[in-house]
PDB file of N, CA and C in Angstrom:
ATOM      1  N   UNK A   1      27.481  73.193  21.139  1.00  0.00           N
ATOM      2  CA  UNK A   1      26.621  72.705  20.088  1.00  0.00           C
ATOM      3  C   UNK A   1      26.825  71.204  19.941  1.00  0.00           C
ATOM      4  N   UNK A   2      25.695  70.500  19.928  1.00  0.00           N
ATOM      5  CA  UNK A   2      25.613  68.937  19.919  1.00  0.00           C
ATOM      6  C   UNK A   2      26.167  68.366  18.437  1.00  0.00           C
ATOM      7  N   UNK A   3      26.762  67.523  18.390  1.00  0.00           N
ATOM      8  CA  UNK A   3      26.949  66.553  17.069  1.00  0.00           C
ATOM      9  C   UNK A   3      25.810  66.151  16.260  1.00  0.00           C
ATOM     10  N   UNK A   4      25.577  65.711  15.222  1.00  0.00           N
ATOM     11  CA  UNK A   4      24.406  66.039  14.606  1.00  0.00           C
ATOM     12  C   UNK A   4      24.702  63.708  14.223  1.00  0.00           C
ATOM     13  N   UNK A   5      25.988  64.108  13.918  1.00  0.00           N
ATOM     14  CA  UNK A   5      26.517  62.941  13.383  1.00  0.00           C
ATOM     15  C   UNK A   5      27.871  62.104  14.143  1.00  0.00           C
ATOM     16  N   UNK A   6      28.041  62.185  15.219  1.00  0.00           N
ATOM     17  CA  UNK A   6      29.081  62.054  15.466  1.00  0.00           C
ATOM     18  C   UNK A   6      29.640  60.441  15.428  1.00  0.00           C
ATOM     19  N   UNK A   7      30.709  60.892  14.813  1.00  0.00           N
ATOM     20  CA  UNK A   7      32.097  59.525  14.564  1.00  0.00           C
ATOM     21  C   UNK A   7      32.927  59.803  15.558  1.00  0.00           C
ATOM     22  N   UNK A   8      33.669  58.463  16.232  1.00  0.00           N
ATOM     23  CA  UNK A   8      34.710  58.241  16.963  1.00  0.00           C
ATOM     24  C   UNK A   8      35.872  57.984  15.755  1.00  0.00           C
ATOM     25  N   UNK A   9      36.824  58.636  15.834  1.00  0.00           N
ATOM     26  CA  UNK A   9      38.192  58.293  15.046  1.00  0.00           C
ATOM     27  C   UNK A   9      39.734  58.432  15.792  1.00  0.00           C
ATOM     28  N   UNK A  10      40.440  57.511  15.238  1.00  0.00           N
ATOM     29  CA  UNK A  10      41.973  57.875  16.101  1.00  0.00           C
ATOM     30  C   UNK A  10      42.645  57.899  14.895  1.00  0.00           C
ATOM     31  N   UNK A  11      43.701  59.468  15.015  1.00  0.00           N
ATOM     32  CA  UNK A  11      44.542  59.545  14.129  1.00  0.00           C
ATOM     33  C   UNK A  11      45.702  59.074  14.395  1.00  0.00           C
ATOM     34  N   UNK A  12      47.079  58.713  13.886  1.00  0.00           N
ATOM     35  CA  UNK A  12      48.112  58.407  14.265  1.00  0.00           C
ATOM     36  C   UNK A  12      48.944  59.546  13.578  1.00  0.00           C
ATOM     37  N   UNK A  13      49.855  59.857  14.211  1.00  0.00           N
ATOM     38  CA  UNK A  13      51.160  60.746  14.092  1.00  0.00           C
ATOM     39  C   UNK A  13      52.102  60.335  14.595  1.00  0.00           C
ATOM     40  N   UNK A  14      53.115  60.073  13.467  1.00  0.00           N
ATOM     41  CA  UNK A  14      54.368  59.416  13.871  1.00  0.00           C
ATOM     42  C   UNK A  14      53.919  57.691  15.265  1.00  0.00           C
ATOM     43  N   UNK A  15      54.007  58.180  16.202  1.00  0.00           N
ATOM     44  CA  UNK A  15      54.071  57.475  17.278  1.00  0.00           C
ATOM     45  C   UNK A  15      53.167  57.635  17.889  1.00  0.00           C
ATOM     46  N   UNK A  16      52.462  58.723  18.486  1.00  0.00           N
ATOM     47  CA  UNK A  16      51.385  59.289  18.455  1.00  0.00           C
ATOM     48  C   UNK A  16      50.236  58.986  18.244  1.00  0.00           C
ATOM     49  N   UNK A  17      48.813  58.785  19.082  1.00  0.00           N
ATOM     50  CA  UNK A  17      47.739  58.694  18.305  1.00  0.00           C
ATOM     51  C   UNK A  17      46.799  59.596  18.866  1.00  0.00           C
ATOM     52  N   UNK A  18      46.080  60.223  18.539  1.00  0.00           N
ATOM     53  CA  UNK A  18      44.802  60.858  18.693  1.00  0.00           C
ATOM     54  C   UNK A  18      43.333  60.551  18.686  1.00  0.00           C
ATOM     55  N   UNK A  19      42.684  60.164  19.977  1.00  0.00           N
ATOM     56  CA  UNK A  19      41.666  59.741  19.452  1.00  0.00           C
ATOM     57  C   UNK A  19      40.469  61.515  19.288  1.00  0.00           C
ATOM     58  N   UNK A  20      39.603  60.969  18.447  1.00  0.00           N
ATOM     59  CA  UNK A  20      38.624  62.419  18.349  1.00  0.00           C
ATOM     60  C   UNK A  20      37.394  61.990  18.311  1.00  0.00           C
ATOM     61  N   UNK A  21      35.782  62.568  18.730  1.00  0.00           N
ATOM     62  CA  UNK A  21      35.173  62.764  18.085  1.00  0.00           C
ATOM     63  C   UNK A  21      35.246  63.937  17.425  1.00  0.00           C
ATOM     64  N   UNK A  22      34.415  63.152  15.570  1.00  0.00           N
ATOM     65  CA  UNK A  22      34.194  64.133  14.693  1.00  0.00           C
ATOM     66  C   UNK A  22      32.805  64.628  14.027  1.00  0.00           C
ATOM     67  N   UNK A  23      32.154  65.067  13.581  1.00  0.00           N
ATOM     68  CA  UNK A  23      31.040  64.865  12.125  1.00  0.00           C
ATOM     69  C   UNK A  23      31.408  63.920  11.919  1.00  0.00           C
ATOM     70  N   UNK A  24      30.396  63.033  11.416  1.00  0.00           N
ATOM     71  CA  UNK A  24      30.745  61.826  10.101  1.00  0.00           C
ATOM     72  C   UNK A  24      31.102  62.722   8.802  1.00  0.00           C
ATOM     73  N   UNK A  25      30.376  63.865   8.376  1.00  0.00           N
ATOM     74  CA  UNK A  25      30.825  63.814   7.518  1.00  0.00           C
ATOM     75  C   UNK A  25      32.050  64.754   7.251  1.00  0.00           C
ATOM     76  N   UNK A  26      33.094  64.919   8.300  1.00  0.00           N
ATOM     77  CA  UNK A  26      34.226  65.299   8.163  1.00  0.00           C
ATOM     78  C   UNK A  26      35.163  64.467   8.373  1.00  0.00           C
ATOM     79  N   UNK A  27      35.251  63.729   8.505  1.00  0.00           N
ATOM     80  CA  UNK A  27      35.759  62.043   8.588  1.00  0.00           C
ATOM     81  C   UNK A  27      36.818  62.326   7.279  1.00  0.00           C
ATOM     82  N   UNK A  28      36.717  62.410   6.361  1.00  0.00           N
ATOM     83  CA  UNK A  28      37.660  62.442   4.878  1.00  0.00           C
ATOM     84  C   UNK A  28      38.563  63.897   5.099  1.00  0.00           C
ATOM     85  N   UNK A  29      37.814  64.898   5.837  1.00  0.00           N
ATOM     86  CA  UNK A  29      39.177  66.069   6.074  1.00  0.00           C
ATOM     87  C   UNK A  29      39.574  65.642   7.166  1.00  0.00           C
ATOM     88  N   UNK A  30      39.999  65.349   7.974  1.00  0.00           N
ATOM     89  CA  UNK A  30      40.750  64.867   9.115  1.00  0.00           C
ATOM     90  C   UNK A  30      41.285  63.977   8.676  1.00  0.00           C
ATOM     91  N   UNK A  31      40.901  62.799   7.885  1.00  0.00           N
ATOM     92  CA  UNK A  31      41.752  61.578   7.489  1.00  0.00           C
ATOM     93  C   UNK A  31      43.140  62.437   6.465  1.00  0.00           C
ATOM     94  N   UNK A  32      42.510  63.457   5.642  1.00  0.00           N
ATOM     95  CA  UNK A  32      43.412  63.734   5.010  1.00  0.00           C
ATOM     96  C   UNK A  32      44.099  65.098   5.444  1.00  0.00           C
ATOM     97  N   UNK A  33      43.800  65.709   6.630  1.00  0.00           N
ATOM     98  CA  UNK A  33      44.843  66.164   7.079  1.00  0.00           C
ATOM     99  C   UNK A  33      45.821  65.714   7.743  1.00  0.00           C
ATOM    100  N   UNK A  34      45.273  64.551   8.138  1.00  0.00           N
ATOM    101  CA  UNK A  34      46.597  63.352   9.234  1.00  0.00           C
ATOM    102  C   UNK A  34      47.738  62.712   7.712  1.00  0.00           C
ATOM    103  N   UNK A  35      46.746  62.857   7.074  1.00  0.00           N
ATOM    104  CA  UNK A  35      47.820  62.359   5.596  1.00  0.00           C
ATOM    105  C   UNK A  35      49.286  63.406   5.343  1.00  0.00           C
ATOM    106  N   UNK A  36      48.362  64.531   5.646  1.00  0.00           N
ATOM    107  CA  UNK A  36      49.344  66.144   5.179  1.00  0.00           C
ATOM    108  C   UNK A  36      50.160  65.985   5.773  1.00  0.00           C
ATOM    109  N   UNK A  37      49.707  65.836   7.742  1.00  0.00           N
ATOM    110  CA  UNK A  37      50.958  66.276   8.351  1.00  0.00           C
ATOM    111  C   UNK A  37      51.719  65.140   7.991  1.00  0.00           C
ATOM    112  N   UNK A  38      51.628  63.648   8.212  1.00  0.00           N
ATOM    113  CA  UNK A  38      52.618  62.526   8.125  1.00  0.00           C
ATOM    114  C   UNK A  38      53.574  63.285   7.389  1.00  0.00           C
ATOM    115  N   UNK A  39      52.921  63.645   6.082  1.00  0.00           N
ATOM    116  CA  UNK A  39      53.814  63.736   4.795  1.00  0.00           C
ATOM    117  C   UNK A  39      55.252  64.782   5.304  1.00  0.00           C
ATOM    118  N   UNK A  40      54.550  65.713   5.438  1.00  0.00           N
ATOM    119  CA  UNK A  40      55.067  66.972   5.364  1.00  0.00           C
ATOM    120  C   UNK A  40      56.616  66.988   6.856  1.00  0.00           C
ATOM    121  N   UNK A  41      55.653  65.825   8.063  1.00  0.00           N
ATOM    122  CA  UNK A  41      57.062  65.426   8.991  1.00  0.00           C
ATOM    123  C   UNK A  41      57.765  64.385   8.505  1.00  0.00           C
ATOM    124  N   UNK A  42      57.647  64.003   7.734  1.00  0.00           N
ATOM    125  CA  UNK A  42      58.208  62.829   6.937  1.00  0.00           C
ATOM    126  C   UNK A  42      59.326  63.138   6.227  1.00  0.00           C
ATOM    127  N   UNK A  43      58.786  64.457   5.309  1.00  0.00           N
ATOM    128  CA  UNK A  43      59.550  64.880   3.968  1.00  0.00           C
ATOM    129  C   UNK A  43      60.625  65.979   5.214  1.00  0.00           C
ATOM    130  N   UNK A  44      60.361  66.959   6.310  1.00  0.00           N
ATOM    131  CA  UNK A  44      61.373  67.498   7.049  1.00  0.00           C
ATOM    132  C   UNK A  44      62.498  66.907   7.927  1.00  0.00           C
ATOM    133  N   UNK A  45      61.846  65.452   8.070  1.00  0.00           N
ATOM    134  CA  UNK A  45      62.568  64.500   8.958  1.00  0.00           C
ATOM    135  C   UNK A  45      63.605  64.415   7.770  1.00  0.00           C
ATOM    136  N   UNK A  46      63.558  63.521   6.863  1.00  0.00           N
ATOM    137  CA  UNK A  46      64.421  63.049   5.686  1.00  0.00           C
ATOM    138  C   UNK A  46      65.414  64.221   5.543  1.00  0.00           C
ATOM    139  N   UNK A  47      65.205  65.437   5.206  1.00  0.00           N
ATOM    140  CA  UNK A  47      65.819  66.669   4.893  1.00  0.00           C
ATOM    141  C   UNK A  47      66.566  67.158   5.989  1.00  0.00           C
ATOM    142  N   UNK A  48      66.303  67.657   6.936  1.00  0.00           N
ATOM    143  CA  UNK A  48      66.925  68.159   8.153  1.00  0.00           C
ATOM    144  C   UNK A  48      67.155  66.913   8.825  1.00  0.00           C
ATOM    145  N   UNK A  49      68.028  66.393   8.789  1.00  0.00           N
ATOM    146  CA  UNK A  49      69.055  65.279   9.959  1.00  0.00           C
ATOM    147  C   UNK A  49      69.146  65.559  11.333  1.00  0.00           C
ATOM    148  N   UNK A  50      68.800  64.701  12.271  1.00  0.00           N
ATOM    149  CA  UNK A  50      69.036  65.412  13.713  1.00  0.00           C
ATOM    150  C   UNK A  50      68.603  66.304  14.547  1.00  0.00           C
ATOM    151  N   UNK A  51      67.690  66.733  14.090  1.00  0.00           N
ATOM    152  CA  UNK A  51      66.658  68.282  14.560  1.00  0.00           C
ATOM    153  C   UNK A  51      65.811  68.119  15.192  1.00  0.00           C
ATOM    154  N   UNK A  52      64.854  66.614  15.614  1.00  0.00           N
ATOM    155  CA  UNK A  52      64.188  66.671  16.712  1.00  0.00           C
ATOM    156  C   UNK A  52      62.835  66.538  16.587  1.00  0.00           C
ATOM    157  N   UNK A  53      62.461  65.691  17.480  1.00  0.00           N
ATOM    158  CA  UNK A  53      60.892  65.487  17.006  1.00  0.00           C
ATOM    159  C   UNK A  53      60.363  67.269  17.052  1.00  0.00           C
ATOM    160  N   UNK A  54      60.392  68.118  18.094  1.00  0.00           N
ATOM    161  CA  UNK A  54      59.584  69.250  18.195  1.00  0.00           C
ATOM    162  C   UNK A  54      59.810  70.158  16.978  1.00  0.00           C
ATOM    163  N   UNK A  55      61.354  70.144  16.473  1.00  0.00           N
ATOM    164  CA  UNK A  55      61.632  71.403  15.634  1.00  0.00           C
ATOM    165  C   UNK A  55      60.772  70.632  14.020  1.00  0.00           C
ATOM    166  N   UNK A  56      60.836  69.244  13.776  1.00  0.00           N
ATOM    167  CA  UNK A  56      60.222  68.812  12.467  1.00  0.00           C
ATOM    168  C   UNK A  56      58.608  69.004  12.921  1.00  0.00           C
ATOM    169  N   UNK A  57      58.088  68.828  14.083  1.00  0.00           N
ATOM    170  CA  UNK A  57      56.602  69.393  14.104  1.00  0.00           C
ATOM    171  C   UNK A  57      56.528  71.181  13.925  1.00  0.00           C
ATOM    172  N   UNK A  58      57.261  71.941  14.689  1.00  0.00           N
ATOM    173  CA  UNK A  58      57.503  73.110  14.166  1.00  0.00           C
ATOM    174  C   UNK A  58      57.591  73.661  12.667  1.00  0.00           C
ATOM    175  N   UNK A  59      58.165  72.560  12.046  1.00  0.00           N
ATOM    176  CA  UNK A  59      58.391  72.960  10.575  1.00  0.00           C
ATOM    177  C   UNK A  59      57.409  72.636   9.943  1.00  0.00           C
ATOM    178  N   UNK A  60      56.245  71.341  10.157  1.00  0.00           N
ATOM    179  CA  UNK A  60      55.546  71.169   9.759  1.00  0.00           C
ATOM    180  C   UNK A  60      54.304  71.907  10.073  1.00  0.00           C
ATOM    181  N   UNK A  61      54.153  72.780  11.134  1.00  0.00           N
ATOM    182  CA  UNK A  61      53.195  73.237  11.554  1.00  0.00           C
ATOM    183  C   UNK A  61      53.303  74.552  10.759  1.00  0.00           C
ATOM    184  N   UNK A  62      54.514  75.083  10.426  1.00  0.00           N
ATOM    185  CA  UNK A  62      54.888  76.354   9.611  1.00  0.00           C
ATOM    186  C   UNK A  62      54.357  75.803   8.093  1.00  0.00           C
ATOM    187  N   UNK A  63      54.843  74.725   8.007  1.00  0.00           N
ATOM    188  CA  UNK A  63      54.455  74.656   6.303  1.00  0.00           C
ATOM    189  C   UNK A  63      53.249  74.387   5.902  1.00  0.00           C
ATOM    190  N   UNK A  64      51.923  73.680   7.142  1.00  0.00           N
ATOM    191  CA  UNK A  64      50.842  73.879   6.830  1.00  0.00           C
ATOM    192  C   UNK A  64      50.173  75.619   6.951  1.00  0.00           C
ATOM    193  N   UNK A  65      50.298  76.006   7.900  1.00  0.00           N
ATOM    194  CA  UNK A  65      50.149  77.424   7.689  1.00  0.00           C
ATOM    195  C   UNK A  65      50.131  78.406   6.846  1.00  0.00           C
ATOM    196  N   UNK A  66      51.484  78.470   6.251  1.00  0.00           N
ATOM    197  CA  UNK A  66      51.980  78.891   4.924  1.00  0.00           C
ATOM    198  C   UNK A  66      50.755  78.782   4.016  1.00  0.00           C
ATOM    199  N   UNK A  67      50.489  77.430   3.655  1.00  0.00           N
ATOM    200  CA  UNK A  67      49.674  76.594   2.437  1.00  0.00           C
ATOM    201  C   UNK A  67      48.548  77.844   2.959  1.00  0.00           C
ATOM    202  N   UNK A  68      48.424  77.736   4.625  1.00  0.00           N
ATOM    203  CA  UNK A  68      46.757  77.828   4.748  1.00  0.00           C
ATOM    204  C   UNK A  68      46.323  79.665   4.350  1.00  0.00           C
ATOM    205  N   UNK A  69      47.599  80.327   4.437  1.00  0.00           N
ATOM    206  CA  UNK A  69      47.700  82.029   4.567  1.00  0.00           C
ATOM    207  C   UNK A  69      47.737  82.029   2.721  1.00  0.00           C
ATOM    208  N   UNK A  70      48.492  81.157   1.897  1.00  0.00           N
ATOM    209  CA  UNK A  70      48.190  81.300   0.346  1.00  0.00           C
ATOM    210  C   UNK A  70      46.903  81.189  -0.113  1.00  0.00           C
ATOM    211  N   UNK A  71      46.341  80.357   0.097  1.00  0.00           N
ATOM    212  CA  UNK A  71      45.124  80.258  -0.260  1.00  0.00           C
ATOM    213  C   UNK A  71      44.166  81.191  -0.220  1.00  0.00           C
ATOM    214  N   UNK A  72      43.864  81.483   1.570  1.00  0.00           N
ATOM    215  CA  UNK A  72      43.108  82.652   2.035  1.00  0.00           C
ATOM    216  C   UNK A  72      43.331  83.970   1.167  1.00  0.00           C
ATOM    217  N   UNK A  73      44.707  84.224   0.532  1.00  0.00           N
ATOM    218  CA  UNK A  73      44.998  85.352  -0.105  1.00  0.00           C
ATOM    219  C   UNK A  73      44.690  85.159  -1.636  1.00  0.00           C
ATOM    220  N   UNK A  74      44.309  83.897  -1.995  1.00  0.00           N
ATOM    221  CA  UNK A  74      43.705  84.131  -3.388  1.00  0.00           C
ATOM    222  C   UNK A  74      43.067  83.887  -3.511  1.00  0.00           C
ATOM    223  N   UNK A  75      42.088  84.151  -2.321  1.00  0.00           N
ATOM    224  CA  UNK A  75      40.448  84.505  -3.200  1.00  0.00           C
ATOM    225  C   UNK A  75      40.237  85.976  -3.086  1.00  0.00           C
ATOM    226  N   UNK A  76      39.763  86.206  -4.682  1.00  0.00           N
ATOM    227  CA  UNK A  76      39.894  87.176  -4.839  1.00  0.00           C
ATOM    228  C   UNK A  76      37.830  87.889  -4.344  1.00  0.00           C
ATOM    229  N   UNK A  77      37.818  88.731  -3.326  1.00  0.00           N
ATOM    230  CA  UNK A  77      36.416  89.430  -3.279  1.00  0.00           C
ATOM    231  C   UNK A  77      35.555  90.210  -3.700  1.00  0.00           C
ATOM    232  N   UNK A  78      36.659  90.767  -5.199  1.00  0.00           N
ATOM    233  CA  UNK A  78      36.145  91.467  -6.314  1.00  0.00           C
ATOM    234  C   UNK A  78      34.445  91.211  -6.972  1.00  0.00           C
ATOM    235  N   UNK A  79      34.627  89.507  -7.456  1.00  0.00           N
ATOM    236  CA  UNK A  79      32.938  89.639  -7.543  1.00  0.00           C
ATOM    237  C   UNK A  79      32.285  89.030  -6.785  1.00  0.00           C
ATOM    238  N   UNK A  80      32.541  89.133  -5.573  1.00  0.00           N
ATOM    239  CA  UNK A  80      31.433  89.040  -4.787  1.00  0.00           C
ATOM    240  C   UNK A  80      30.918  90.280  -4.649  1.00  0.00           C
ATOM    241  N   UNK A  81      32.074  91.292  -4.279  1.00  0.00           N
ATOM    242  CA  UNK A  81      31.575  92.543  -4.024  1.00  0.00           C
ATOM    243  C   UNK A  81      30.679  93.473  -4.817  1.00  0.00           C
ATOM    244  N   UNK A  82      31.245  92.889  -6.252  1.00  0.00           N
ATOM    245  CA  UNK A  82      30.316  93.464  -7.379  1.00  0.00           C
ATOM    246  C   UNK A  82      29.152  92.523  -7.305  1.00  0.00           C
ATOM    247  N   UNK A  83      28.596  91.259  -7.179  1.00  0.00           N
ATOM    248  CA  UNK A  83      27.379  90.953  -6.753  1.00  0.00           C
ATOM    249  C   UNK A  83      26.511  91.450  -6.011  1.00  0.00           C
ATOM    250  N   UNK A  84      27.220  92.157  -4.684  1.00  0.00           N
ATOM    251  CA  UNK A  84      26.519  92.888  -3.541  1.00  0.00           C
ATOM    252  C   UNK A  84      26.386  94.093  -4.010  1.00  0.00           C
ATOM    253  N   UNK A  85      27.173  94.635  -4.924  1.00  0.00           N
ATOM    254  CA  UNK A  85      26.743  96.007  -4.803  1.00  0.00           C
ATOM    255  C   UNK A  85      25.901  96.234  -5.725  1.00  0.00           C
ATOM    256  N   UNK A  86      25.533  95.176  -6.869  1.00  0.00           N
ATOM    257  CA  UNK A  86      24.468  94.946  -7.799  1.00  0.00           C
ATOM    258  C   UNK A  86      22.931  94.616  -6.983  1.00  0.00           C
ATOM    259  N   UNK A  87      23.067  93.789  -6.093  1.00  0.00           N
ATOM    260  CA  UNK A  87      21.642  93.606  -5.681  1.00  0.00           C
ATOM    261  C   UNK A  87      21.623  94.662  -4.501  1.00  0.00           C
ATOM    262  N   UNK A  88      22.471  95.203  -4.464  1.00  0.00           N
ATOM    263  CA  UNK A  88      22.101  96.550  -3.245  1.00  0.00           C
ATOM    264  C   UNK A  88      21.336  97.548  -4.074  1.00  0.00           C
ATOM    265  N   UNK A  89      22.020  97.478  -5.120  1.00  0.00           N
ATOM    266  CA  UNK A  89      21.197  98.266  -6.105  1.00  0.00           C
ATOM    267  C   UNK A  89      19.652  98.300  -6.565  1.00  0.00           C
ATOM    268  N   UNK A  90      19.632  97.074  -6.914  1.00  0.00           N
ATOM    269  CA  UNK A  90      18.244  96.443  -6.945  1.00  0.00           C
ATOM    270  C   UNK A  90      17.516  96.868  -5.680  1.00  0.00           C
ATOM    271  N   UNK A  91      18.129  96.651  -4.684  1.00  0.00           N
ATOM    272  CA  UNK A  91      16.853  96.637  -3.399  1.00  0.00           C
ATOM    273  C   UNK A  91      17.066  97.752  -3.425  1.00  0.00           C
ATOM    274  N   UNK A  92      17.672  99.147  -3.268  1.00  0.00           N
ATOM    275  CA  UNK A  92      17.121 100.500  -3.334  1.00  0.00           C
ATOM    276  C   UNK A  92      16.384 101.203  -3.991  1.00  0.00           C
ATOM    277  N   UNK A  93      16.915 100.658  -5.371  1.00  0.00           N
ATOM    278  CA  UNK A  93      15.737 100.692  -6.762  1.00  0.00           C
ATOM    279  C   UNK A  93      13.969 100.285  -6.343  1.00  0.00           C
ATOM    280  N   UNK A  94      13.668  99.327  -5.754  1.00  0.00           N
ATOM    281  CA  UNK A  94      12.757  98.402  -5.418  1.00  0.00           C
ATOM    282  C   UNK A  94      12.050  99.486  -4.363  1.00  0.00           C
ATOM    283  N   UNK A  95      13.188  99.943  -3.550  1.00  0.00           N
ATOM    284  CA  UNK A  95      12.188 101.079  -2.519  1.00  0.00           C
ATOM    285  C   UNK A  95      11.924 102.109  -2.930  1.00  0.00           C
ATOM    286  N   UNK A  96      12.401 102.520  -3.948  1.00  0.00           N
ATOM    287  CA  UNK A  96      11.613 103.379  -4.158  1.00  0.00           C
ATOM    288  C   UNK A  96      10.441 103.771  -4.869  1.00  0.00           C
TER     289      UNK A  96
END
C-alpha cells in the first residue's frame, strides 16, 4: 500500500540512528516513541550498572510491552457489545 503522505525522518537511539519513511501524519507517534524508548534505556542504564547495551534494550523492550499488554487489557468490550447487541436488535425487529 502506497503512502498517501509520506515523511522522511531519522530517529536516534542512544548512538544509533534510524532513518524511516513515515505518514506525515504519524510523525508525532514515532517522535514520541523514540522519546519512550530513550527514556526508559536511560532510566535501566542508570539502575542496572554494567549490563550491556543488549540486556538494557531487552529491558526496555520488556517495559514497553508490559505498558502495551496493560492497556490492551483495559478496555473494557462490555459496551460495545451491548451497543451491538442493541442494534442487532433493531435490525431483526426491522425484518420483520
Amino acid at each position: 500500500m502506497a503512502m498517501s503522505d509520506p515523511l522522511s525522518i531519522t530517529l536516534k537511539f542512544g548512538t544509533r540512528t534510524l532513518p524511516m519513511v513515515v505518514e506525515r501524519r504519524d510523525e508525532y507517534i514515532y517522535r514520541e516513541a523514540e522519546k519512550l524508548i530513550n527514556s526508559r534505556y536511560a532510566y535501566y542504564a542508570s539502575k542496572y550498572l554494567n549490563q550491556g547495551h543488549e540486556m538494557y534494550l531487552l529491558m526496555t523492550a520488556l517495559d514497553v510491552a508490559v505498558r502495551l499488554k496493560r492497556i490492551e487489557n483495559e478496555v473494557d468490550p462490555a459496551p460495545i457489545e451491548k451497543a451491538l447487541s442493541q442494534l442487532l436488535a433493531e435490525v431483526e425487529q426491522a425484518l420483520k
